[in-house]
N, C-alpha and C. Protein backbone atom coordinates (compact mmCIF):
# COMPACT_ATOMS: atom_id res chain seq x y z
N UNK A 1 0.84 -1.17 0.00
CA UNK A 1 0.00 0.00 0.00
C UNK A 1 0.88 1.24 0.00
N UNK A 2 0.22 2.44 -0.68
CA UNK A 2 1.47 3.71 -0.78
C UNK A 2 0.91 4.65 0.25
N UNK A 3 1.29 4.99 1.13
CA UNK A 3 0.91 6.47 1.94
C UNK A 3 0.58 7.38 1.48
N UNK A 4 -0.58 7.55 2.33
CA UNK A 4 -0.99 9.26 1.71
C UNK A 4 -0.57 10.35 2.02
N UNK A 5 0.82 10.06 3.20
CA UNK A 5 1.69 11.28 3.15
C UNK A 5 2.25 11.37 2.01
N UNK A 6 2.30 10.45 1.53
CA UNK A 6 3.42 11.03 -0.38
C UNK A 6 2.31 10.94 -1.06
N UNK A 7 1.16 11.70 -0.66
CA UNK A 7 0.46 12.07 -1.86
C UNK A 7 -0.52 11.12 -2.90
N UNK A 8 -0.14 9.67 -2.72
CA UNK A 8 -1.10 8.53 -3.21
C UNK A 8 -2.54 8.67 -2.79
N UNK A 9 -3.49 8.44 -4.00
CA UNK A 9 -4.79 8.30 -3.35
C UNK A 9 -5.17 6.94 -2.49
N UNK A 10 -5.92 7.73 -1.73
CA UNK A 10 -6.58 6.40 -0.51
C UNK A 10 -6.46 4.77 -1.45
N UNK A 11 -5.86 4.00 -0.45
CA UNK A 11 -5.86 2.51 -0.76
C UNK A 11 -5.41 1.92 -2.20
N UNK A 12 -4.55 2.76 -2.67
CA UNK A 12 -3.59 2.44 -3.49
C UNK A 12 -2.11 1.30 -3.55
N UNK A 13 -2.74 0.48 -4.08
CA UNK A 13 -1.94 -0.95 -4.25
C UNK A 13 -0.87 -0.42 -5.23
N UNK A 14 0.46 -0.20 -5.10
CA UNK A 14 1.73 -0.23 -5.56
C UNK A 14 2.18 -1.55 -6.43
N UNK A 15 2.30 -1.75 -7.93
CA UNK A 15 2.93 -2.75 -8.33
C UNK A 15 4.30 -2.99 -7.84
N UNK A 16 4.75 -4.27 -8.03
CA UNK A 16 5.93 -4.77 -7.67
C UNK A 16 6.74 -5.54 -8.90
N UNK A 17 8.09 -5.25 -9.58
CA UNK A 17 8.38 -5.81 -10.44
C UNK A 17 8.46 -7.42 -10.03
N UNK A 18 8.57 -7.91 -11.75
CA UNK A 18 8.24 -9.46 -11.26
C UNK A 18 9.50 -10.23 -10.96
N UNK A 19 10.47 -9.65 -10.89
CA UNK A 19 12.09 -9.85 -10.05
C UNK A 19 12.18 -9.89 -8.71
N UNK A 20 11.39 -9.38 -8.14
CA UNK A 20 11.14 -9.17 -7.05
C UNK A 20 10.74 -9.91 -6.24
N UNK A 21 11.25 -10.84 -4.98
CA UNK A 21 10.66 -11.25 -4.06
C UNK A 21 9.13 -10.72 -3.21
N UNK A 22 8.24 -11.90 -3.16
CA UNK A 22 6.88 -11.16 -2.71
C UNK A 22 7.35 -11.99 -1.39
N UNK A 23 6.90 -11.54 -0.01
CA UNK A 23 6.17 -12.32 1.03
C UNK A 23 4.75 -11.08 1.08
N UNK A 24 3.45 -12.31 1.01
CA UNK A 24 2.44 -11.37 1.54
C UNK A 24 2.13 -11.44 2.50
N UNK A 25 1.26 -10.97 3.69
CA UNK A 25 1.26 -11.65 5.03
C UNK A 25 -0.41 -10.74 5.16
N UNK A 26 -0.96 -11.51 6.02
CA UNK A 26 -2.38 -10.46 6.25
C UNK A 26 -2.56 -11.18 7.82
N UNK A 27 -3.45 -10.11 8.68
CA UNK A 27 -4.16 -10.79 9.81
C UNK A 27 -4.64 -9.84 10.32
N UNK A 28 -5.37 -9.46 11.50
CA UNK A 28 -6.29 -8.90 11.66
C UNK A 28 -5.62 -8.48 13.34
N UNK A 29 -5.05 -9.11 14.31
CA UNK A 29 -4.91 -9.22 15.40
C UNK A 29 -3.76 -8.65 15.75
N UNK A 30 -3.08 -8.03 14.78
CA UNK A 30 -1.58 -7.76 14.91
C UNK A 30 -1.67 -6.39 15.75
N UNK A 31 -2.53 -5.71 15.53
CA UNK A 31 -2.27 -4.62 16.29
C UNK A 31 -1.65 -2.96 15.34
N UNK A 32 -0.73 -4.13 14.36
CA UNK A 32 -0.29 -2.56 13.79
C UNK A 32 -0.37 -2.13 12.34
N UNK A 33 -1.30 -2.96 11.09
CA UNK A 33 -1.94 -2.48 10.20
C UNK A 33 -3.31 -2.22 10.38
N UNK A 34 -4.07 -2.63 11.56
CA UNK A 34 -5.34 -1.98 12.16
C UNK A 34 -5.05 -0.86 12.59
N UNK A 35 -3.70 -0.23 13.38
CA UNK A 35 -3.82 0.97 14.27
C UNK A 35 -3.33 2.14 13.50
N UNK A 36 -2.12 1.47 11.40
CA UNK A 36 -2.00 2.65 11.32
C UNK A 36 -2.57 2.54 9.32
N UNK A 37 -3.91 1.53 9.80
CA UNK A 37 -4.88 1.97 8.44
C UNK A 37 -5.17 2.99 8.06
N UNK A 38 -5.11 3.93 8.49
CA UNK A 38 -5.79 5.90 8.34
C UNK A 38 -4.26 6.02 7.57
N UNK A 39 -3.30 5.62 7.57
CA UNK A 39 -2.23 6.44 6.77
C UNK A 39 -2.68 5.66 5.01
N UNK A 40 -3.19 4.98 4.83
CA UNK A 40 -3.27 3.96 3.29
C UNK A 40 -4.77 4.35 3.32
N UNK A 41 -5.51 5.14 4.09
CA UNK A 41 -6.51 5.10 3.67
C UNK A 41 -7.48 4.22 3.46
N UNK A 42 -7.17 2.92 4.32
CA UNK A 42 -8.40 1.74 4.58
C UNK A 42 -9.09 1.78 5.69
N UNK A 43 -10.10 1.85 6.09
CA UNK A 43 -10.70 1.21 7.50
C UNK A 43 -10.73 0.53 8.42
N UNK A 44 -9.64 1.00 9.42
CA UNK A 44 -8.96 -0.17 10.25
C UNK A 44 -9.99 -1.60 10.57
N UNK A 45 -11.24 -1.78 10.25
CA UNK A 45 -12.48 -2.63 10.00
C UNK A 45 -11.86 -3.34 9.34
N UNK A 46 -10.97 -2.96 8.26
CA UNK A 46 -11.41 -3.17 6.34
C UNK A 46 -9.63 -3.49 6.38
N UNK A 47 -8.77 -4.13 7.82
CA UNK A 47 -7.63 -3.85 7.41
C UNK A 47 -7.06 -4.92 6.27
N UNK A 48 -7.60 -6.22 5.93
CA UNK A 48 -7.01 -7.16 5.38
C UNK A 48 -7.35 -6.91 3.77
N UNK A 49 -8.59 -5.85 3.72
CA UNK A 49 -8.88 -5.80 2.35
C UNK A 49 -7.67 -5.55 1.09
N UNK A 50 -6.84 -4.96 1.41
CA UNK A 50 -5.28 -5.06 0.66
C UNK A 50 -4.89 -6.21 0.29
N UNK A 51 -5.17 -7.16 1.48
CA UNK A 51 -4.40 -8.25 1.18
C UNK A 51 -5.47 -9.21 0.14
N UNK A 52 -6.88 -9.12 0.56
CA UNK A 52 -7.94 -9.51 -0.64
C UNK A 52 -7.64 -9.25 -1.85
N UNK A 53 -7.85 -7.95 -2.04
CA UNK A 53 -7.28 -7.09 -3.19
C UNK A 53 -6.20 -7.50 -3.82
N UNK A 54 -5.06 -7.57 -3.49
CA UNK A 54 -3.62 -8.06 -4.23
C UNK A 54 -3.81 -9.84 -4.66
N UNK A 55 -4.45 -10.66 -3.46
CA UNK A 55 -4.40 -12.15 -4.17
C UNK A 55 -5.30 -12.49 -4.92
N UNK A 56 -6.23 -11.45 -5.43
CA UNK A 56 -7.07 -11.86 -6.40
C UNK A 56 -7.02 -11.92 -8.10
């Protein structure tokens, strides 16, 4: 996800070249993509939706 301190619109998924190592990881309980969802512009509710979003 890109921050909307640099100006990205809300919940903007960033491509990744395909050279590139992926790990994706999602969960809900972690504490710290729920507490800092307001910077990507998701709904700390709505935090795994990124991770929906990208494996689809």
């Amino acid at each position: 996800m890109a921050t909307l301190s640099l100006g990205y619109k809300a919940a903007t998924i960033l491509s990744l070249p395909d050279s590139l190592p992926l790990l994706l990881m999602g969960g809900t309980c972690d504490r710290v993509i729920a507490n800092n969802s307001d910077r990507y512009g998701v709904s700390s509710g709505n935090a795994t939706t990124p991770v929906i979003r990208i494996s689809q």
